[in-house]
Protein backbone atom coordinates (compact mmCIF):
# COMPACT_ATOMS: atom_id res chain seq x y z
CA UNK A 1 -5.03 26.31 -0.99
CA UNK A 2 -2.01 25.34 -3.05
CA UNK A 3 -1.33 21.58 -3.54
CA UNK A 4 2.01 20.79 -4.50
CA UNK A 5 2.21 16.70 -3.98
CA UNK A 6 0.28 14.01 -4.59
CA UNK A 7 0.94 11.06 -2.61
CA UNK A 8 -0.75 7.21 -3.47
CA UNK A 9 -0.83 3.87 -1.49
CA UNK A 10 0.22 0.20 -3.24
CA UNK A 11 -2.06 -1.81 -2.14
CA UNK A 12 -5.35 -1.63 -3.60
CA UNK A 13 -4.53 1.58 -5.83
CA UNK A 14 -1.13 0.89 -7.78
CA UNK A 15 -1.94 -2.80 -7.79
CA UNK A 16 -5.31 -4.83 -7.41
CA UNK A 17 -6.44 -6.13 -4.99
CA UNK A 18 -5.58 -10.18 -4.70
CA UNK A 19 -8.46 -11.52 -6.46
CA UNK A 20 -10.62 -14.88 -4.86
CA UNK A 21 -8.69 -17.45 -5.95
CA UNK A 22 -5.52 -16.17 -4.31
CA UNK A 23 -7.29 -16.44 -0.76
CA UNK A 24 -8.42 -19.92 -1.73
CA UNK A 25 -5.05 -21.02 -2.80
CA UNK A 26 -3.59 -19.42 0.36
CA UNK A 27 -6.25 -20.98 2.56
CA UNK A 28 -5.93 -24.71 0.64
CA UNK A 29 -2.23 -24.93 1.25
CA UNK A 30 -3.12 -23.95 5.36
CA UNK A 31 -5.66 -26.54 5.65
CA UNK A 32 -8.01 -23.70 7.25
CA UNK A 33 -11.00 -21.79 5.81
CA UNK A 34 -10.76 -18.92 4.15
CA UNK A 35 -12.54 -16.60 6.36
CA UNK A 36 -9.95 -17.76 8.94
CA UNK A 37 -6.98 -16.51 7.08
CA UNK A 38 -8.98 -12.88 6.34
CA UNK A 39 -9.32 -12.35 9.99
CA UNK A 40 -5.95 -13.75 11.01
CA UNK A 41 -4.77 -11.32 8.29
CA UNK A 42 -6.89 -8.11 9.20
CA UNK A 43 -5.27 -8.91 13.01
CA UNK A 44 -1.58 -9.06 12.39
CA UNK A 45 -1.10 -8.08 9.26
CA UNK A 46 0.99 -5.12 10.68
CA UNK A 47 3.77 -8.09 11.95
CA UNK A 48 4.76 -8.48 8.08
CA UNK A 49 4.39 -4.85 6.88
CA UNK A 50 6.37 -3.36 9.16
CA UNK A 51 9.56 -5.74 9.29
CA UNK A 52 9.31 -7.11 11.89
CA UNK A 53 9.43 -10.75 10.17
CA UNK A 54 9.65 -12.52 6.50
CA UNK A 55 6.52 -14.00 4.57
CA UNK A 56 7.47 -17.77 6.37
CA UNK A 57 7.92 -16.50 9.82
CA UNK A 58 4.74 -14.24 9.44
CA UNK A 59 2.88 -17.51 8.37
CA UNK A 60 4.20 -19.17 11.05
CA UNK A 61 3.26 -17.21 13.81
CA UNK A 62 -0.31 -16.29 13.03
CA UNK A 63 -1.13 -19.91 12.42
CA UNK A 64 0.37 -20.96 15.20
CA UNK A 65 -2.23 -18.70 16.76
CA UNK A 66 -4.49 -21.16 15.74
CA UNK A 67 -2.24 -24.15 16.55
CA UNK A 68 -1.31 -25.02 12.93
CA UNK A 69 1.77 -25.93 12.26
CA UNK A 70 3.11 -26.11 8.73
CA UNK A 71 5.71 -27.19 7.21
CA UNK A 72 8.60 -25.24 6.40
CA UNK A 73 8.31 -25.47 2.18
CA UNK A 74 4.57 -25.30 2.90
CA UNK A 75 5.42 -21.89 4.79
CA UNK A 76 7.62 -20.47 2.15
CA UNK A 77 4.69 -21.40 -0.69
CA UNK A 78 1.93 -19.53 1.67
CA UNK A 79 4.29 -16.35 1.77
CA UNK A 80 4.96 -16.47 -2.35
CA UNK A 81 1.00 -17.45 -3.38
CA UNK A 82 0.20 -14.22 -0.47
CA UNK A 83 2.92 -11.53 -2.26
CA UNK A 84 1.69 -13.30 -5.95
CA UNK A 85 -1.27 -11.46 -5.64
CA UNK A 86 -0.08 -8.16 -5.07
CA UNK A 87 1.42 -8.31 -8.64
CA UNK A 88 -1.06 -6.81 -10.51
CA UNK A 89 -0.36 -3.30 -11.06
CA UNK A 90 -3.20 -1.07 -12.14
CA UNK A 91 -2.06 0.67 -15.32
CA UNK A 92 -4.77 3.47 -15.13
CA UNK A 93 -3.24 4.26 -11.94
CA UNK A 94 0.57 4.31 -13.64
CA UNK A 95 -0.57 6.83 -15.74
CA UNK A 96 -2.17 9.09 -13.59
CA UNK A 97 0.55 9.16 -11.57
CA UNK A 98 2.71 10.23 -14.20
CA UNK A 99 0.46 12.49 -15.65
CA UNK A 100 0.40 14.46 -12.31
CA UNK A 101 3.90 14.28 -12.36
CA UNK A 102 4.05 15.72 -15.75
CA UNK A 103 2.16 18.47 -14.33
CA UNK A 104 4.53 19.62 -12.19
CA UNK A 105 3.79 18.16 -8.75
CA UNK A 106 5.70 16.06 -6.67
CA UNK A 107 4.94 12.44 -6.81
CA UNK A 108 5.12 10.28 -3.21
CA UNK A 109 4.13 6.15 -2.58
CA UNK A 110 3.59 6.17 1.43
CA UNK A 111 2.77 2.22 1.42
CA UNK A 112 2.40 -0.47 4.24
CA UNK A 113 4.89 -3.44 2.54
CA UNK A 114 6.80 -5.75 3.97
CA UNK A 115 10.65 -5.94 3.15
CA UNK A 116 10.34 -8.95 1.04
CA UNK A 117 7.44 -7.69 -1.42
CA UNK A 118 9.45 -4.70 -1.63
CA UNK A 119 12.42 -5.92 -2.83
CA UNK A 120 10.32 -7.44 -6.35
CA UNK A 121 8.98 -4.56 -6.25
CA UNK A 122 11.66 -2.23 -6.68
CA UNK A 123 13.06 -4.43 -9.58
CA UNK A 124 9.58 -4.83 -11.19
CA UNK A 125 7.53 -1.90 -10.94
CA UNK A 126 9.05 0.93 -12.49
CA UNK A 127 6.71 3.58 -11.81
CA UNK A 128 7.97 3.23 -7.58
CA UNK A 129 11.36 4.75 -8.84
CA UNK A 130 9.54 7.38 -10.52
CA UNK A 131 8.24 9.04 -7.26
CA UNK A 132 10.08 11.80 -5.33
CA UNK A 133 9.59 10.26 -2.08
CA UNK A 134 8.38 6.55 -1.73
CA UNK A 135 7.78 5.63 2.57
CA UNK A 136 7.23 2.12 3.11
CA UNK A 137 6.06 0.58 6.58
CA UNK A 138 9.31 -2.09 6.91
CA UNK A 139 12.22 0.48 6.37
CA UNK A 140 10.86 2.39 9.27
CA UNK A 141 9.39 -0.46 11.51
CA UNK A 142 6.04 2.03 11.44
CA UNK A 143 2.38 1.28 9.75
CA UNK A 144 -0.67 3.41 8.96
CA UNK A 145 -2.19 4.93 10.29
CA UNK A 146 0.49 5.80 12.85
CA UNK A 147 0.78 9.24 12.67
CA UNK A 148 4.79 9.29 12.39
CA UNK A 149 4.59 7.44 9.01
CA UNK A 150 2.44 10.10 7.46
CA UNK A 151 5.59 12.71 8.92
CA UNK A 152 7.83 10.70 6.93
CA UNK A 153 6.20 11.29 3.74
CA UNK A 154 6.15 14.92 4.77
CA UNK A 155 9.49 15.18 5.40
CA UNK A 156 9.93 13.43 1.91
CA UNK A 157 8.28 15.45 -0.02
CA UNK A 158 9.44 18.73 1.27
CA UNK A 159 5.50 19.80 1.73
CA UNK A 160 3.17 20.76 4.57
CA UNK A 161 0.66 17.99 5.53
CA UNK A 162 -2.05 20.67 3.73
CA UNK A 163 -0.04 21.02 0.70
CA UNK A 164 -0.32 17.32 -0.53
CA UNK A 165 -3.47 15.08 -1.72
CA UNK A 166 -3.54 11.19 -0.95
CA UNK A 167 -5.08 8.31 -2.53
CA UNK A 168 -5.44 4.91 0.23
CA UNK A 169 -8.22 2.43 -0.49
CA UNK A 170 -8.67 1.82 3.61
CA UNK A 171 -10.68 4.31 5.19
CA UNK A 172 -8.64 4.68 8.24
CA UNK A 173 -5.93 5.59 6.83
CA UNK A 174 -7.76 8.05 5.15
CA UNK A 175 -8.94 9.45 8.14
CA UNK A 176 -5.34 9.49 9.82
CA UNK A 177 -4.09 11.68 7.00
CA UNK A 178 -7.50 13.83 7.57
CA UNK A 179 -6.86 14.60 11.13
CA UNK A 180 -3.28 15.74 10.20
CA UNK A 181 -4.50 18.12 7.67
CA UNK A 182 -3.64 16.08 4.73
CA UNK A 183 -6.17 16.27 1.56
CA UNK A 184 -7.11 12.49 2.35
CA UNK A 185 -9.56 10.61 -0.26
CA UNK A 186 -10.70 7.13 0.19
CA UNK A 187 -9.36 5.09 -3.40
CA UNK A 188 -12.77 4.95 -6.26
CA UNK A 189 -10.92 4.33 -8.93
CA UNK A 190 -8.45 6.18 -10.98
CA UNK A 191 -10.99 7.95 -13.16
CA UNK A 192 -12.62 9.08 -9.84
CA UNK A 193 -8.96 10.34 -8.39
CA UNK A 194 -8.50 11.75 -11.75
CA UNK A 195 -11.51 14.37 -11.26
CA UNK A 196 -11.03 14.75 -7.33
CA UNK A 197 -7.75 16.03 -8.87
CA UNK A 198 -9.22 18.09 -11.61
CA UNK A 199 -11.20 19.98 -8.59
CA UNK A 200 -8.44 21.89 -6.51
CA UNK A 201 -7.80 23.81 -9.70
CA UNK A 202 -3.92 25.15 -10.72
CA UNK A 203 -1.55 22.28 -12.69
CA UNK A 204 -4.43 19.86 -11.99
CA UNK A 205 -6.80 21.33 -14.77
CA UNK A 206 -3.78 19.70 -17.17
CA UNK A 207 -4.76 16.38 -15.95
C-alpha cells in the first residue's frame, strides 16, 4: 500500500486539549456545574462547529435548554473563555507535520471548528496555511463523522480514501475514516503518530 497524505484533526492533536480551569471558568460565569456544561457540550456541540451559529448564540441556545438565561456580555465572555482554550498549539505536533511534509507527502487538517475560532486561527497558527488541503466543519455546514466531510478531504488532497493516514483524538471519528478505507489512528501522542508513521515504510522511514 502506498500512502501519499497524511491528514490531522485540531482539536486535541494540533492544540491541547482545554485544560480544568477553562471548564471551571466557563461553568462559573454560567452559574451551572461543570459536569452540566460537558454534557450540554458533548450534545450540541455540532450547532457551533458546523456554522450554524456564533460562540454567543451557541451559548445561548444550549443554556436555554436548561432555562438559563444570560446576559448578553456574559454570553460573549462564555464564547471567548470556550475558544481561549483551544489556543494551545502542540509544538511536537507542528513539527511532525512538517517533517512529513518535508518528506514528500501531502499535508491535510480535516477539523470540526466553528467559523469564529477559525478566523484566529487562520491569522495565528501558521502551520494551518502550511497544509495542502485544510476541511473545516463550518465552511461546509458538515461534522465528523459524517461521511461527506471525510470526501471533502479526499477531494482535497487529490488521494484515494486508502492512500492517506489520519490522526483524530475521538474514536468515532476514527472509526468513520476506518469504514471508508482511510488509515484511521486514534491520537497517542505525537511521538506515538511519529512511529505509526515510521511503520508503512517508503518517505516515512525519513521521519
Amino acid at each position: 500500500m502506498i500512502i501519499k497524505a497524511v491528514a490531522f484533526d485540531y482539536g486535541g492533536v494540533i492544540c491541547y486539549t482545554p485544560p480544568p480551569e477553562n471548564i471551571s471558568e466557563i461553568s462559573e460565569l454560567c452559574g451551572v456545574t461543570a459536569e452540566t456544561i460537558c454534557e450540554l457540550n458533548r450534545k450540541f456541540r455540532g450547532e457551533w462547529d458546523n456554522g450554524t451559529n456564533n460562540g454567543p448564540e451557541y451559548y445561548r441556545f444550549i443554556l436555554s435548554a436548561i432555562n438559563v438565561f444570560p446576559s448578553d456580555e456574559t454570553l460573549e465572555k462564555l464564547a471567548q473563555t470556550d475558544m481561549g482554550g483551544w489556543k494551545r498549539i502542540n509544538q511536537d505536533t507542528v513539527r511532525l507535520m512538517m517533517d512529513t511534509k518535508a518528506a514528500g507527502l501531502k499535508l491535510g487538517i480535516l477539523s470540526n471548528m466553528p467559523h469564529d475560532f477559525l478566523a484566529w486561527a487562520r491569522q495565528n497558527i501558521p502551520v494551518l496555511s502550511e497544509a495542502d488541503t485544510a476541511v473545516f466543519s463550518c465552511e461546509y455546514n458538515l461534522i465528523k463523522p459524517e461521511a461527506a466531510i471525510y470526501e471533502k478531504l479526499k477531494n482535497g488532497l487529490g488521494c484515494e480514501f486508502k492512500e492517506i493516514v489520519f490522526f483524530d483524538d475521538m474514536a468515532d471519528n476514527i472509526l468513520k475514516a476506518r469504514e471508508l478505507g482511510i488509515e484511521g489512528f486514534v491520537w497517542e501522542g505525537a511521538q506515538a503518530a511519529r512511529e505509526t508513521l515510521k511503520g508503512f515504510g517508503g518517505l516515512f522511514t525519513a521521519l
